[in-house]
Protein backbone atom coordinates (compact mmCIF):
# COMPACT_ATOMS: atom_id res chain seq x y z
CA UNK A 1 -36.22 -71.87 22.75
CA UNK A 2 -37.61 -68.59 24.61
CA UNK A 3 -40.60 -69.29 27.13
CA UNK A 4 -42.48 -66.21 25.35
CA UNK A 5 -46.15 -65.20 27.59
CA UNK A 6 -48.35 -65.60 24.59
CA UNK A 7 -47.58 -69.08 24.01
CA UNK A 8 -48.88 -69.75 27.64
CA UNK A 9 -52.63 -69.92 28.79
CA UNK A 10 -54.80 -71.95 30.90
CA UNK A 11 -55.10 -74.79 28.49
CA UNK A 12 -51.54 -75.97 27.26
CA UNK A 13 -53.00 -77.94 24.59
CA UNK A 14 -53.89 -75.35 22.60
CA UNK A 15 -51.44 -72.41 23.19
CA UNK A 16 -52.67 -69.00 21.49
CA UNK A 17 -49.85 -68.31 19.11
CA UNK A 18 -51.35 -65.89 16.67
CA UNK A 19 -52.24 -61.77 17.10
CA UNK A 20 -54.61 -59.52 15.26
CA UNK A 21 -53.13 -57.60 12.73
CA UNK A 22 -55.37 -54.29 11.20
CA UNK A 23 -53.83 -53.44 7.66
CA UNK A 24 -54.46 -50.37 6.96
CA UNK A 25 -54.20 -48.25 3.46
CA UNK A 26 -52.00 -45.01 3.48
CA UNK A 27 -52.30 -41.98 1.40
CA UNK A 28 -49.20 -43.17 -1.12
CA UNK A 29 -50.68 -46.58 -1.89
CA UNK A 30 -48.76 -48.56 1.21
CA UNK A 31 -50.29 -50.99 3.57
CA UNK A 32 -49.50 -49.80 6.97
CA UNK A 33 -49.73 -52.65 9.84
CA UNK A 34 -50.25 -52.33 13.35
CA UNK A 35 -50.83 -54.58 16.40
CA UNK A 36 -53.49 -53.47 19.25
CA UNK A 37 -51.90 -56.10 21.53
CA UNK A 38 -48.04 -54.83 20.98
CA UNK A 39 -47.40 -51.49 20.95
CA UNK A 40 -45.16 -49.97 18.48
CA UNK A 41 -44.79 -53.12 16.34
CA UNK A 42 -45.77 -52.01 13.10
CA UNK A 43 -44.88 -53.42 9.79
CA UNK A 44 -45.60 -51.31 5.59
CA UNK A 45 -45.53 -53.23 2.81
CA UNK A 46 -47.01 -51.96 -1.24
CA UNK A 47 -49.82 -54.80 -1.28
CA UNK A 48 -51.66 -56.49 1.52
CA UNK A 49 -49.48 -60.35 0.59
CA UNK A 50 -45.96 -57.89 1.15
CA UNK A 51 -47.32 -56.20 4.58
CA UNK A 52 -48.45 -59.44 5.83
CA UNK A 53 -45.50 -61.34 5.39
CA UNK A 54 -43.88 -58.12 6.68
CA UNK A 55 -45.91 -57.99 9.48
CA UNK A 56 -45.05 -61.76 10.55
CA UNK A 57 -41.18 -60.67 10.42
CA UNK A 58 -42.30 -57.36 12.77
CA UNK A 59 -43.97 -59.47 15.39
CA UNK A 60 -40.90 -61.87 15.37
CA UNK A 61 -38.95 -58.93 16.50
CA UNK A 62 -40.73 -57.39 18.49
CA UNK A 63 -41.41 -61.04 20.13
CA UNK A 64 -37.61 -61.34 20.51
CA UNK A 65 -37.23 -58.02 21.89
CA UNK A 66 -39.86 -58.66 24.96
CA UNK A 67 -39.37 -62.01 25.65
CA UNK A 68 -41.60 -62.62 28.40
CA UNK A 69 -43.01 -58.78 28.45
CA UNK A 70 -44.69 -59.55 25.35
CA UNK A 71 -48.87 -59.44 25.96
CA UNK A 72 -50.84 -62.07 25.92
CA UNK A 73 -53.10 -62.03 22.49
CA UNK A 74 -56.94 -60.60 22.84
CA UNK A 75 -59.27 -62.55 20.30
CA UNK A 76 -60.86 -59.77 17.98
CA UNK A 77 -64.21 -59.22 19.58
CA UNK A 78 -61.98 -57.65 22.42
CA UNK A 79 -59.92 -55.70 20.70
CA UNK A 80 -63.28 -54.50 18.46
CA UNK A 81 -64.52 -53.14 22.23
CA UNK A 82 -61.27 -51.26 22.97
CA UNK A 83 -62.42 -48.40 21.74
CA UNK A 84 -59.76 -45.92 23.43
CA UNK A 85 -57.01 -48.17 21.07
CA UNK A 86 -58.72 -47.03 17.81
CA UNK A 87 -59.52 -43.35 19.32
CA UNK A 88 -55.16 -43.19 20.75
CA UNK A 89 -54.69 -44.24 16.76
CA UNK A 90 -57.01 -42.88 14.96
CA UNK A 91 -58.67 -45.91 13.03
CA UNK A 92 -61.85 -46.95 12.13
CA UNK A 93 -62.32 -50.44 11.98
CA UNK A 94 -63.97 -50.92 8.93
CA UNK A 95 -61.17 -48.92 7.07
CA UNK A 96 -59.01 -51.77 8.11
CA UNK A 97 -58.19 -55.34 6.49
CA UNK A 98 -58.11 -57.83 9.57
CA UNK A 99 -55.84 -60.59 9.27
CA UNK A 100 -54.29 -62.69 12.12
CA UNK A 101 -50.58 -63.15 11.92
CA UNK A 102 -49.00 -66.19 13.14
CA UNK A 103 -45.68 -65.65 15.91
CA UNK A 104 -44.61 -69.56 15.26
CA UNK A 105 -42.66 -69.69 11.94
CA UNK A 106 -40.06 -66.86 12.40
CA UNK A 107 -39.17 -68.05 15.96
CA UNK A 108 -38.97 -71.93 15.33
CA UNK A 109 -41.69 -73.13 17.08
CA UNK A 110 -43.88 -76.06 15.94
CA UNK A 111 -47.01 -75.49 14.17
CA UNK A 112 -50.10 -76.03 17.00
């Protein structure tokens, strides 16, 4: 099992294990997915249900790929206050679907 940094905070007990996802809709009907706490994870998918469970398979990857480099997860009032994230991307928050996506299932690990 990989010792991945998000699973890891000051209380054990309760390890943070999900990330904010912003689902966003694009001009041909897609739902495009992005992560303000891992950059260049995205997932698409034609409804919201297909780019969410898309979106859980991204993060696995991207969780594989950096291991222990991957960020810790920012609870959404935090990530509403980054505002340079949304201006570097060009969203607007309330153009987005918020959902939180869970790392767990696609790498094995037991449900907290």
């Amino acid at each position: 099992m990989n010792n991945i940094a998000p699973l890891r905070r000051s209380d054990p007990q309760h390890p943070l294990t999900h990330y904010v996802a912003l689902l966003l809709p694009t001009e041909i009907g897609e739902w495009r997915v992005l992560f303000p706490d891992v950059s260049g994870c995205e997932a698409r998918g034609f409804t919201v249900q297909d780019a969410t469970y898309a979106a859980t398979a991204a993060l696995a990857r991207c969780a594989a790929v950096k291991g222990d480099n991957l960020p810790m997860p920012r609870s959404l009032m935090q990530i509403e206050s980054d505002r340079d994230w949304f201006k570097s991307n060009g969203i607007v928050l309330n153009e987005a679907v918020v959902t939180m996506v869970p790392l767990w299932p696609m790498l094995g690990y037991l449900q907290p």
